[in-house]
PDB file of N, CA and C in Angstrom:
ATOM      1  N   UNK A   1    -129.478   9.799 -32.294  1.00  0.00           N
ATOM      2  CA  UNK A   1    -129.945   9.315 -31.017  1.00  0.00           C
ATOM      3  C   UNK A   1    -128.775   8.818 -30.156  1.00  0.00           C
ATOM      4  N   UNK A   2    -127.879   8.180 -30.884  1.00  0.00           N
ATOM      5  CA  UNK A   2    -127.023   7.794 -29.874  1.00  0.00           C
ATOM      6  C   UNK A   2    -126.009   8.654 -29.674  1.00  0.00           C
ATOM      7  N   UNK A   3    -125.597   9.968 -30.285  1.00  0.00           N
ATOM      8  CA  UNK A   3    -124.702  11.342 -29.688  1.00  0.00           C
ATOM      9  C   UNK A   3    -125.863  11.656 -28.457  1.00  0.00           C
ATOM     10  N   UNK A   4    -126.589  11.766 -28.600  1.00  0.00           N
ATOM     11  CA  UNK A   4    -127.784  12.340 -27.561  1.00  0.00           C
ATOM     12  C   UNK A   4    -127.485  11.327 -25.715  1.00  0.00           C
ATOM     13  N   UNK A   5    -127.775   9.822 -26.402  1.00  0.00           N
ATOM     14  CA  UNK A   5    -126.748   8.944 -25.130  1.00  0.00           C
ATOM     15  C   UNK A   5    -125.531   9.047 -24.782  1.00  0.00           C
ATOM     16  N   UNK A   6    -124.725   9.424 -25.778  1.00  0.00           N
ATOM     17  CA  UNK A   6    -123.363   9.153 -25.145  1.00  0.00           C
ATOM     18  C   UNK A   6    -123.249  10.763 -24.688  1.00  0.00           C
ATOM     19  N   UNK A   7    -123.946  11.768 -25.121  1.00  0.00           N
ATOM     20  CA  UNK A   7    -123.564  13.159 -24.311  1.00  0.00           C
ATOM     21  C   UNK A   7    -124.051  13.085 -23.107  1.00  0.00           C
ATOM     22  N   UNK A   8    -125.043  12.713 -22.907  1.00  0.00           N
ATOM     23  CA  UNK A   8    -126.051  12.693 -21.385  1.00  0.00           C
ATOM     24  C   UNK A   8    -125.059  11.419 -20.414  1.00  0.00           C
ATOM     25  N   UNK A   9    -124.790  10.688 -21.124  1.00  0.00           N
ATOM     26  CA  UNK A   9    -123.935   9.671 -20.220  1.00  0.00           C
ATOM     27  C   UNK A   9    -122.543  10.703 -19.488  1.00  0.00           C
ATOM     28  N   UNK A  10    -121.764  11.369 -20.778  1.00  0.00           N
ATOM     29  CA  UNK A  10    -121.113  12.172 -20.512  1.00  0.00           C
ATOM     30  C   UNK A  10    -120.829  13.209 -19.473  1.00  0.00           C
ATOM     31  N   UNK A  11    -122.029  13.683 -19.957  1.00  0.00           N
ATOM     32  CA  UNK A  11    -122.720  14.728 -18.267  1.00  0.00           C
ATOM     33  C   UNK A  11    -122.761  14.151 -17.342  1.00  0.00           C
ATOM     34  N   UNK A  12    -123.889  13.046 -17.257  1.00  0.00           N
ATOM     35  CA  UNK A  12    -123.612  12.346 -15.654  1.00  0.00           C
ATOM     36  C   UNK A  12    -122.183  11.882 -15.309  1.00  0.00           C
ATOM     37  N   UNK A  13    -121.358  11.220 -15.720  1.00  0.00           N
ATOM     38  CA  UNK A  13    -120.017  11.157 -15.421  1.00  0.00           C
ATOM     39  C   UNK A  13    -119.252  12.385 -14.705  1.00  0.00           C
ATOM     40  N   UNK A  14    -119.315  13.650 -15.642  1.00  0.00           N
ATOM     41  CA  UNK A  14    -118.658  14.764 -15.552  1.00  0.00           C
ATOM     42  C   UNK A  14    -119.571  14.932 -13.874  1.00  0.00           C
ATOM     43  N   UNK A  15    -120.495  15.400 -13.799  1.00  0.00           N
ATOM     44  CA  UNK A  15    -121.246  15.773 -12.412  1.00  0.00           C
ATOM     45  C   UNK A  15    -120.524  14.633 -11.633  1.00  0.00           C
ATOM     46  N   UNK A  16    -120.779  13.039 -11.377  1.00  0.00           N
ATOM     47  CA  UNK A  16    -120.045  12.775 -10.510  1.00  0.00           C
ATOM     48  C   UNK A  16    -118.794  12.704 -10.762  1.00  0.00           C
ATOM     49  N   UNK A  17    -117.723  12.990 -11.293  1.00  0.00           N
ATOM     50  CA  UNK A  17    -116.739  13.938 -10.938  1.00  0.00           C
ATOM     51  C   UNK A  17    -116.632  14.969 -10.234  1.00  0.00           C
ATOM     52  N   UNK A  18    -116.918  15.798 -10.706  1.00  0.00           N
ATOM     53  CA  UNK A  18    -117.345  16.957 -10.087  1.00  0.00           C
ATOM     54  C   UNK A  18    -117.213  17.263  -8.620  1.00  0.00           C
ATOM     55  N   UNK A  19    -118.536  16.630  -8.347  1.00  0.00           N
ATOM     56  CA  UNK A  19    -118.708  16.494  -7.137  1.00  0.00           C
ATOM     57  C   UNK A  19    -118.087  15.605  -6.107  1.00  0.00           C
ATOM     58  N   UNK A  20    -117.256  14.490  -6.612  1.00  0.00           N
ATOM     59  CA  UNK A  20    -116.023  13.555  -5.748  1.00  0.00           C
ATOM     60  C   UNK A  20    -114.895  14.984  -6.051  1.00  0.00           C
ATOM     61  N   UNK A  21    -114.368  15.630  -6.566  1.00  0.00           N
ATOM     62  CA  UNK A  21    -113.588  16.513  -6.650  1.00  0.00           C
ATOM     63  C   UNK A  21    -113.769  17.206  -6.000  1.00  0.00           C
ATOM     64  N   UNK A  22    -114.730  18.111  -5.341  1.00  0.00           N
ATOM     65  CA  UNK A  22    -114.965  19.217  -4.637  1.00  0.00           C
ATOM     66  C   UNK A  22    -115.612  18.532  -2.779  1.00  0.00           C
ATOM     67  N   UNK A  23    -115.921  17.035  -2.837  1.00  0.00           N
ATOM     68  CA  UNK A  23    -116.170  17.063  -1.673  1.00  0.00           C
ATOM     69  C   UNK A  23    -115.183  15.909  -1.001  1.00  0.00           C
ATOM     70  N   UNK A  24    -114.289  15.527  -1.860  1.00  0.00           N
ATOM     71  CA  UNK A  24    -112.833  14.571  -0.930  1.00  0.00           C
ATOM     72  C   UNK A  24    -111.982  16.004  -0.357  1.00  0.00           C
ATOM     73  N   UNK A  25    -111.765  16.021   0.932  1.00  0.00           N
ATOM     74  CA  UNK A  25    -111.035  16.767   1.525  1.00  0.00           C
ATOM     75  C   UNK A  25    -109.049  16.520   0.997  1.00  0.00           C
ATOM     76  N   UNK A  26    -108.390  17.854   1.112  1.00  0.00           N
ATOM     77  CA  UNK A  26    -107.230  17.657   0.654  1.00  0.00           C
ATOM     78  C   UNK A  26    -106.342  16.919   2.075  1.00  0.00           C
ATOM     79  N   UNK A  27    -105.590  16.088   2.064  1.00  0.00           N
ATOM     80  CA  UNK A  27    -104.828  15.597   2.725  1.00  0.00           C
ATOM     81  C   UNK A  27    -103.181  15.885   2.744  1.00  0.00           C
ATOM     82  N   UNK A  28    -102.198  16.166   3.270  1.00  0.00           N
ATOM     83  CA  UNK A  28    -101.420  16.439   2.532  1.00  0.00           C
ATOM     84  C   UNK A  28    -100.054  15.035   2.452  1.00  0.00           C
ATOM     85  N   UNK A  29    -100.659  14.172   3.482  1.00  0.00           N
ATOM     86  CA  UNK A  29     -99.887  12.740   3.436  1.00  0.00           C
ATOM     87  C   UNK A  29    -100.690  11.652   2.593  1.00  0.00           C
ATOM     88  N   UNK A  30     -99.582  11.055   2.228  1.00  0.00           N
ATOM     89  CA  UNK A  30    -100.421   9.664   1.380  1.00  0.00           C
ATOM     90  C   UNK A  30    -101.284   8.954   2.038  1.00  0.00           C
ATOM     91  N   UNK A  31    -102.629   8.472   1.528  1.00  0.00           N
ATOM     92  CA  UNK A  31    -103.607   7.757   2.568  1.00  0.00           C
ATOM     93  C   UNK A  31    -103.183   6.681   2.903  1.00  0.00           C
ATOM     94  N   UNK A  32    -102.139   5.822   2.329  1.00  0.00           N
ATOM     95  CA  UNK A  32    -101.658   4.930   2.153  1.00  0.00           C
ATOM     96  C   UNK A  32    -100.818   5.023   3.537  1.00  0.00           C
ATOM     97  N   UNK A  33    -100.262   6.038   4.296  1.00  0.00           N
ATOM     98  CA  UNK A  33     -99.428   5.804   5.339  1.00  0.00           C
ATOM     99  C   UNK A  33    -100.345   6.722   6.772  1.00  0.00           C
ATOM    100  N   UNK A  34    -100.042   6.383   7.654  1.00  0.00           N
ATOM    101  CA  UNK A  34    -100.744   6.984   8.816  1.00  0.00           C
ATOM    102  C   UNK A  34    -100.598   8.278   8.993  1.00  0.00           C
ATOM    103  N   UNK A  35    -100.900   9.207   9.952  1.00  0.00           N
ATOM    104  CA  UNK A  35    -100.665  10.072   9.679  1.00  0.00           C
ATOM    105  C   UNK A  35     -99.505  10.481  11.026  1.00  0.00           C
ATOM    106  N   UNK A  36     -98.667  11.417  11.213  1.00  0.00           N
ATOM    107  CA  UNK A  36     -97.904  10.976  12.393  1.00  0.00           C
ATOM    108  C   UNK A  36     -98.340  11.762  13.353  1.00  0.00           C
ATOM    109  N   UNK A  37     -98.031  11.976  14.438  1.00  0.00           N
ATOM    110  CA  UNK A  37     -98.640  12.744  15.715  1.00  0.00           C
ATOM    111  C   UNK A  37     -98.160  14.516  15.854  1.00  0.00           C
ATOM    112  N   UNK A  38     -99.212  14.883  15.535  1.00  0.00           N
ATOM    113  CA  UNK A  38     -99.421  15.904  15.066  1.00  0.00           C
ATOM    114  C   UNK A  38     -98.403  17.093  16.518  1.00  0.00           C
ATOM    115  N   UNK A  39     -98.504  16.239  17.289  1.00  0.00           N
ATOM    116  CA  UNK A  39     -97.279  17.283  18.394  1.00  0.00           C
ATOM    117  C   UNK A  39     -96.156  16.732  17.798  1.00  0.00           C
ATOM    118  N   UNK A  40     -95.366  17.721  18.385  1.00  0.00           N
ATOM    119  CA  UNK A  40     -93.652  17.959  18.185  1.00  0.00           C
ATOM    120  C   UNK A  40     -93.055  17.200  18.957  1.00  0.00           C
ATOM    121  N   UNK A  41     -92.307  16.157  18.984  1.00  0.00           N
ATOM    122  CA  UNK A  41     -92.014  15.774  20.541  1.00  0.00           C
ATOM    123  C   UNK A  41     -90.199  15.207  19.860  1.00  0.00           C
ATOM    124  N   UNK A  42     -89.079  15.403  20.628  1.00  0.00           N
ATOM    125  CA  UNK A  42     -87.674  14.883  20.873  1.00  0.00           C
ATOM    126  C   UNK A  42     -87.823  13.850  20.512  1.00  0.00           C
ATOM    127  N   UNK A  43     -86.625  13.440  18.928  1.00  0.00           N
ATOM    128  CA  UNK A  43     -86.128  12.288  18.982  1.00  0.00           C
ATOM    129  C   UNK A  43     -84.588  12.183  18.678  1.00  0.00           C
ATOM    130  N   UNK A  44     -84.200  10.820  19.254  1.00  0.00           N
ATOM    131  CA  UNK A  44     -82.823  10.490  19.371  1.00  0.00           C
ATOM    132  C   UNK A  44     -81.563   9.908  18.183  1.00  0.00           C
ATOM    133  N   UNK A  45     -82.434  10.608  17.114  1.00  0.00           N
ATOM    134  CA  UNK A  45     -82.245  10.036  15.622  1.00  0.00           C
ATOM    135  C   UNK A  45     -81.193  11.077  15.511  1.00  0.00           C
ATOM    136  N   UNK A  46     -79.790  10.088  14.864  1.00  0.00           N
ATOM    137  CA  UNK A  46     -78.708  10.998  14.180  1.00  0.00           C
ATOM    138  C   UNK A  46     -78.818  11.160  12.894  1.00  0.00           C
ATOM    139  N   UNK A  47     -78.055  12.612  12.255  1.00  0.00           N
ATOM    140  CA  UNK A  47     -78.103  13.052  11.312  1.00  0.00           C
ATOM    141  C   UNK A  47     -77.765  11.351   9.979  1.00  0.00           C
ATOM    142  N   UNK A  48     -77.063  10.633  10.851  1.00  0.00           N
ATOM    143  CA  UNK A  48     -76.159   9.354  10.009  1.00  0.00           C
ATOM    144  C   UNK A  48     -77.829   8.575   9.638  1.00  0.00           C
ATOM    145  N   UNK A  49     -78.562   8.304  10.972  1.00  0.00           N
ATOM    146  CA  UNK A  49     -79.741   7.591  10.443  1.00  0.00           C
ATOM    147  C   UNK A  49     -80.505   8.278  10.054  1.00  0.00           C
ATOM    148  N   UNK A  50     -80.548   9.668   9.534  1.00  0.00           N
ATOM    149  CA  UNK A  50     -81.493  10.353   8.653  1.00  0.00           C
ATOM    150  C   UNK A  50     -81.003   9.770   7.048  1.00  0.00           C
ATOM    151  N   UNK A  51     -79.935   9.881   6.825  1.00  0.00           N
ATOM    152  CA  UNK A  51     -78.833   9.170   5.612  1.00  0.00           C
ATOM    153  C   UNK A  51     -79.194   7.797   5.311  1.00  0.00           C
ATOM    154  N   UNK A  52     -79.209   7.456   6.433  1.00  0.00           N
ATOM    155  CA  UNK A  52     -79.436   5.932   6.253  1.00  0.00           C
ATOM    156  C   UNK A  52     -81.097   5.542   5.665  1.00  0.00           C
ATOM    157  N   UNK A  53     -81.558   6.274   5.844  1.00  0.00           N
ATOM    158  CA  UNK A  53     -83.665   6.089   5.770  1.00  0.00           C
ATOM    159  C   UNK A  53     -83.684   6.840   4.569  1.00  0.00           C
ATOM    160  N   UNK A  54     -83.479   8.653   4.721  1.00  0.00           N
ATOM    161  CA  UNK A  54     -84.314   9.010   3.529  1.00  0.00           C
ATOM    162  C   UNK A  54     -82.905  10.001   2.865  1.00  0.00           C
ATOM    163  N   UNK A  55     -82.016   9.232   2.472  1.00  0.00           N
ATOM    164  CA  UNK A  55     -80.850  10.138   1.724  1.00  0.00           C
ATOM    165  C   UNK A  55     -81.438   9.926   0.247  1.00  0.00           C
ATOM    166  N   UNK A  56     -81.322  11.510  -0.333  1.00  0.00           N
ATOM    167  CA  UNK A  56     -81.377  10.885  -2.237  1.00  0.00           C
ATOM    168  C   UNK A  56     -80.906   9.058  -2.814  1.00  0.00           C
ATOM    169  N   UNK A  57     -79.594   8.928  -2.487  1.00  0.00           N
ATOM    170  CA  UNK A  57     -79.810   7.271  -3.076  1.00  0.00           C
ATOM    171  C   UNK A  57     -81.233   6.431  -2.268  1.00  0.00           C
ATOM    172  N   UNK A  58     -81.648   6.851  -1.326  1.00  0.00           N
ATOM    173  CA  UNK A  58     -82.755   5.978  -0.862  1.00  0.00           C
ATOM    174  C   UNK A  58     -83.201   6.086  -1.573  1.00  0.00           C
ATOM    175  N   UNK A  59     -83.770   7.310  -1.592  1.00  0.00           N
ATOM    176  CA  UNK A  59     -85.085   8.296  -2.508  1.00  0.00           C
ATOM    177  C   UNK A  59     -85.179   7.217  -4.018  1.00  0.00           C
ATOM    178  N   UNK A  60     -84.498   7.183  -4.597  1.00  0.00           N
ATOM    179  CA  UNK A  60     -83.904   6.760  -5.601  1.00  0.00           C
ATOM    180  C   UNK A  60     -84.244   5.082  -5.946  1.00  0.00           C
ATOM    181  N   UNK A  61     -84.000   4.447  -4.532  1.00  0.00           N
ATOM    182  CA  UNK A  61     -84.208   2.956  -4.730  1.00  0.00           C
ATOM    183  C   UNK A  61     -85.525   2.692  -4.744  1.00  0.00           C
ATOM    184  N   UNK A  62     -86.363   3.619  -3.573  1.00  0.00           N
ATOM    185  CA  UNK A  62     -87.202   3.327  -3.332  1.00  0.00           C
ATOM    186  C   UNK A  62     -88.042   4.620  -2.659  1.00  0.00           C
ATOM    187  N   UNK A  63     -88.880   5.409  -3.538  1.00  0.00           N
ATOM    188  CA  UNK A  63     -88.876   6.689  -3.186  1.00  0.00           C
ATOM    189  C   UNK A  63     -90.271   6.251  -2.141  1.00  0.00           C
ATOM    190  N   UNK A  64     -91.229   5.328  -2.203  1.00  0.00           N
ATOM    191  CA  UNK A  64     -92.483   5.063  -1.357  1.00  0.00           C
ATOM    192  C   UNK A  64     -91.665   4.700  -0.294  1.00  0.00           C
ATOM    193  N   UNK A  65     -90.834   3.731   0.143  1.00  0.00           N
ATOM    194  CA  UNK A  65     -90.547   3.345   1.188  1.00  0.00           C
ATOM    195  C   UNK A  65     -89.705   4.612   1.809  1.00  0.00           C
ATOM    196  N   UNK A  66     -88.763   5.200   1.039  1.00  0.00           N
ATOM    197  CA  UNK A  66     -88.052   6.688   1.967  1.00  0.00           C
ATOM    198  C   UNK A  66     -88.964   7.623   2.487  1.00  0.00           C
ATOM    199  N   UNK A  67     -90.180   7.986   1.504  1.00  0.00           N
ATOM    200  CA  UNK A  67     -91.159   8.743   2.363  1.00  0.00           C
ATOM    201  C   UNK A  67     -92.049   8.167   3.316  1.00  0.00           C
ATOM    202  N   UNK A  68     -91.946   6.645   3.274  1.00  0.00           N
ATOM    203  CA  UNK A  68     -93.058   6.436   4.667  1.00  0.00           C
ATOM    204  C   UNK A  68     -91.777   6.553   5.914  1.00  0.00           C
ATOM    205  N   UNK A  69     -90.236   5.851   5.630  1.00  0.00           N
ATOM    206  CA  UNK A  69     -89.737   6.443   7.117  1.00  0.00           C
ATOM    207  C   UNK A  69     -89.356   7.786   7.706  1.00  0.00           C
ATOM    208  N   UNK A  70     -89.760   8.782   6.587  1.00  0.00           N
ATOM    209  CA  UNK A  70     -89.332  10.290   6.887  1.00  0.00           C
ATOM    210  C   UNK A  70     -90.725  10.546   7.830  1.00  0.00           C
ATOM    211  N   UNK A  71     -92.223  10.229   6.821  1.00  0.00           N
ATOM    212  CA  UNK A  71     -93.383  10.430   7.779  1.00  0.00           C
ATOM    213  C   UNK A  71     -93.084   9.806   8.929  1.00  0.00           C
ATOM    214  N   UNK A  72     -92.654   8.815   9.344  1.00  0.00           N
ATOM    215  CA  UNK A  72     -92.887   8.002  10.669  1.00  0.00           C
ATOM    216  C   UNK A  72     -91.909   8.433  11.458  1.00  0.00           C
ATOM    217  N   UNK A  73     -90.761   8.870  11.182  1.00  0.00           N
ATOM    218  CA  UNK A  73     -90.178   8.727  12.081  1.00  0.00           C
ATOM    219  C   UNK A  73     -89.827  10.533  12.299  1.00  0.00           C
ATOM    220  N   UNK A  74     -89.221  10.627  11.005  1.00  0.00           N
ATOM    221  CA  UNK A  74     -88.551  12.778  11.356  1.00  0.00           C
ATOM    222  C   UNK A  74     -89.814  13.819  10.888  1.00  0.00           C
ATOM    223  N   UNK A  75     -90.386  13.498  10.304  1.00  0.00           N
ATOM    224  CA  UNK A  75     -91.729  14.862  10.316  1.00  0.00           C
ATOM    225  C   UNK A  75     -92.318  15.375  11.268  1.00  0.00           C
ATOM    226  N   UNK A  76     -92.028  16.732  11.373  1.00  0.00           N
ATOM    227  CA  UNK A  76     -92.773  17.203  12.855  1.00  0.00           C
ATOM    228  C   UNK A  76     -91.703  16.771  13.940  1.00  0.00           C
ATOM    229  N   UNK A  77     -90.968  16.608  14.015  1.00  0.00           N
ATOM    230  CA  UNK A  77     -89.984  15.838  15.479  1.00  0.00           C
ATOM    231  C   UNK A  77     -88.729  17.145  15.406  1.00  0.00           C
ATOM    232  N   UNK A  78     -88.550  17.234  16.625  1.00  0.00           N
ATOM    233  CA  UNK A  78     -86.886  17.642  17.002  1.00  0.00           C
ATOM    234  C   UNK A  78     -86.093  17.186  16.979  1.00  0.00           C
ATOM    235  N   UNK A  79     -84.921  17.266  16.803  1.00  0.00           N
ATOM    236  CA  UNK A  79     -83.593  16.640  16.758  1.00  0.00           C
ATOM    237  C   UNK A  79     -82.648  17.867  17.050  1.00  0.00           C
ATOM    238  N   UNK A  80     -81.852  17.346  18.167  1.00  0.00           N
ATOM    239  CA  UNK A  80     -80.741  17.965  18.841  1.00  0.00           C
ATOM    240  C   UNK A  80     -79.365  17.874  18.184  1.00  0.00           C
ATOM    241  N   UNK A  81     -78.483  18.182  17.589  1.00  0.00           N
ATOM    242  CA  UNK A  81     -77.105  17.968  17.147  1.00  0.00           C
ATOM    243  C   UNK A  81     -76.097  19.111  17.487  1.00  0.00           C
ATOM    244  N   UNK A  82     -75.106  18.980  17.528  1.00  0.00           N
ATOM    245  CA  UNK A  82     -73.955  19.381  17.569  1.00  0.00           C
ATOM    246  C   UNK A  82     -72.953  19.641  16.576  1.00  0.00           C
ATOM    247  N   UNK A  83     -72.795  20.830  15.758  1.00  0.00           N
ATOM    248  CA  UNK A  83     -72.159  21.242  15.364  1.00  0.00           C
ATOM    249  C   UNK A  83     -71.965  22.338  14.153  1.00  0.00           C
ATOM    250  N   UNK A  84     -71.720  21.961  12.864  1.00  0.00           N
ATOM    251  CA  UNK A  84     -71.219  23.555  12.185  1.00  0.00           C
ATOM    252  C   UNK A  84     -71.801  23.342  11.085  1.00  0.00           C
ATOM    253  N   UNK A  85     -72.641  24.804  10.409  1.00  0.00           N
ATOM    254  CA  UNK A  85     -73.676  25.178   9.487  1.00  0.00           C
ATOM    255  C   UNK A  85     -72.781  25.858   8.654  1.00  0.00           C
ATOM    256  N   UNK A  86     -72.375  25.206   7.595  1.00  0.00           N
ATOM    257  CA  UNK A  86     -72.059  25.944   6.713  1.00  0.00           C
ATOM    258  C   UNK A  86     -72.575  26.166   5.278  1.00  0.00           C
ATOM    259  N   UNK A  87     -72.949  27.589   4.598  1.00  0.00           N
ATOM    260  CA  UNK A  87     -73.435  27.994   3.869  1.00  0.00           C
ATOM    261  C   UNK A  87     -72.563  28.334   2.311  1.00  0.00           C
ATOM    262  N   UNK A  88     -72.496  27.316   1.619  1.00  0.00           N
ATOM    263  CA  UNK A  88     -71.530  27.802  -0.157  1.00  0.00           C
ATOM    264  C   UNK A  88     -72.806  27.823  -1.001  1.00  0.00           C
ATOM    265  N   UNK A  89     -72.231  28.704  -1.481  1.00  0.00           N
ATOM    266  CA  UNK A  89     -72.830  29.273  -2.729  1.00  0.00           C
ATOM    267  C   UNK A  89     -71.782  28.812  -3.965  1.00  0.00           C
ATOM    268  N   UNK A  90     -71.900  28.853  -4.674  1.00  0.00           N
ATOM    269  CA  UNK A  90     -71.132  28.833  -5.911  1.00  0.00           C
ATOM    270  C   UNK A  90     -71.117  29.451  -7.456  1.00  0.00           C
ATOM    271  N   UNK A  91     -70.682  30.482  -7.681  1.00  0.00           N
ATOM    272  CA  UNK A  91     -70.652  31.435  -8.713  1.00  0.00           C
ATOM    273  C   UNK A  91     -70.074  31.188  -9.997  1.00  0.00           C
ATOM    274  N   UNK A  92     -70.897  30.594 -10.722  1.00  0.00           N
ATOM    275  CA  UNK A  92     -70.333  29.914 -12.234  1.00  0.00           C
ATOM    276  C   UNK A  92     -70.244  30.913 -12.974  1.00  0.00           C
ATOM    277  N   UNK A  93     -70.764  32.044 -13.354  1.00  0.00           N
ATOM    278  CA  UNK A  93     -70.943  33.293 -14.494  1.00  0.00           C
ATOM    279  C   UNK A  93     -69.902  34.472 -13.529  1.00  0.00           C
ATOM    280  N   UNK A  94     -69.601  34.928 -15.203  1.00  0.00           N
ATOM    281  CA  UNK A  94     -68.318  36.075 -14.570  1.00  0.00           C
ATOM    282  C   UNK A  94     -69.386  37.337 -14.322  1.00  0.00           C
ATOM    283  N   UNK A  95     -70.919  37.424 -14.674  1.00  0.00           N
ATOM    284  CA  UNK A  95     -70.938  38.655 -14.664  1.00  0.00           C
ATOM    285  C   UNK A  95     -72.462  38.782 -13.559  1.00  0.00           C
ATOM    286  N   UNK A  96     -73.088  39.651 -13.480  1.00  0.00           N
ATOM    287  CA  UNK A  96     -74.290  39.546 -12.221  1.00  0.00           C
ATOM    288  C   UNK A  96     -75.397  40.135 -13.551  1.00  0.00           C
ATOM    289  N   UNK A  97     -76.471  39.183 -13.060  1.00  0.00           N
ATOM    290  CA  UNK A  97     -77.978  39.752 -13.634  1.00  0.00           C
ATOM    291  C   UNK A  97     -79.168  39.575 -12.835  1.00  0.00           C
ATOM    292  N   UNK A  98     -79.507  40.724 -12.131  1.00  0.00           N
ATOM    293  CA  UNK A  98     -80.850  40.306 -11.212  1.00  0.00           C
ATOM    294  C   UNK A  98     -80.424  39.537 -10.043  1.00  0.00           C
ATOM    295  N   UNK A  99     -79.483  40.051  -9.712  1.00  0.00           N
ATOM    296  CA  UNK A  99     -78.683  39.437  -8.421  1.00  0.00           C
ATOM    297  C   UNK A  99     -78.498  37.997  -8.129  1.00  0.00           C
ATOM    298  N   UNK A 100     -77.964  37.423  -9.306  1.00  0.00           N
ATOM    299  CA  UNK A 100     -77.470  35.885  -9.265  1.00  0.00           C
ATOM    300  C   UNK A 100     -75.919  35.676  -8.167  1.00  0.00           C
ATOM    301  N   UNK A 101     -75.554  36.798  -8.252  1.00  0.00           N
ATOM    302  CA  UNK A 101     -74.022  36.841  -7.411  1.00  0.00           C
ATOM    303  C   UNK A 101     -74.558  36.379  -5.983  1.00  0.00           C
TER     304      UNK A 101
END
């Protein structure tokens, strides 16, 4: 009798699961932070205060607080800069497989 309760308890659990699973919509920001304004609009943020907010050592100290100033402030935004894109690669193996070169 009591496998018989704890399976039926089981089931009802599993169903509301279930159904909180299939009817919470996906979000793709933490609910925990706002969401930011969904237009694109110019900001006056240098590459130095991108470093300064969400550089890996941020990430690192404090990875909740680096992603709420990346949401708030550079997601979705423009930024204008000046200057040179450079692209290294770096080739550790002497030989090529499946086009690692």
């Amino acid at each position: 009798m009591e496998r018989i309760y704890a399976l039926a308890l089981l089931l009802i659990f599993g169903g509301f699961a279930v159904y909180y699973a299939v009817s919470t919509p996906y979000t793709l920001h933490h609910s925990m932070f706002e969401r930011p304004s969904l237009e694109s609009r110019n900001i006056t943020q240098t590459w130095d205060n991108y470093l300064e907010k969400c550089s890996g050592e941020k990430i690192m100290e404090n990875q909740v607080h680096a992603l709420h100033e990346f949401s708030q402030i550079f997601e979705n935004n423009v930024v204008e800069w000046d200057g040179y894109y450079i692209d290294t690669k770096r080739k550790d193996t002497k030989y090529s497989m499946f086009g690692n070169e």
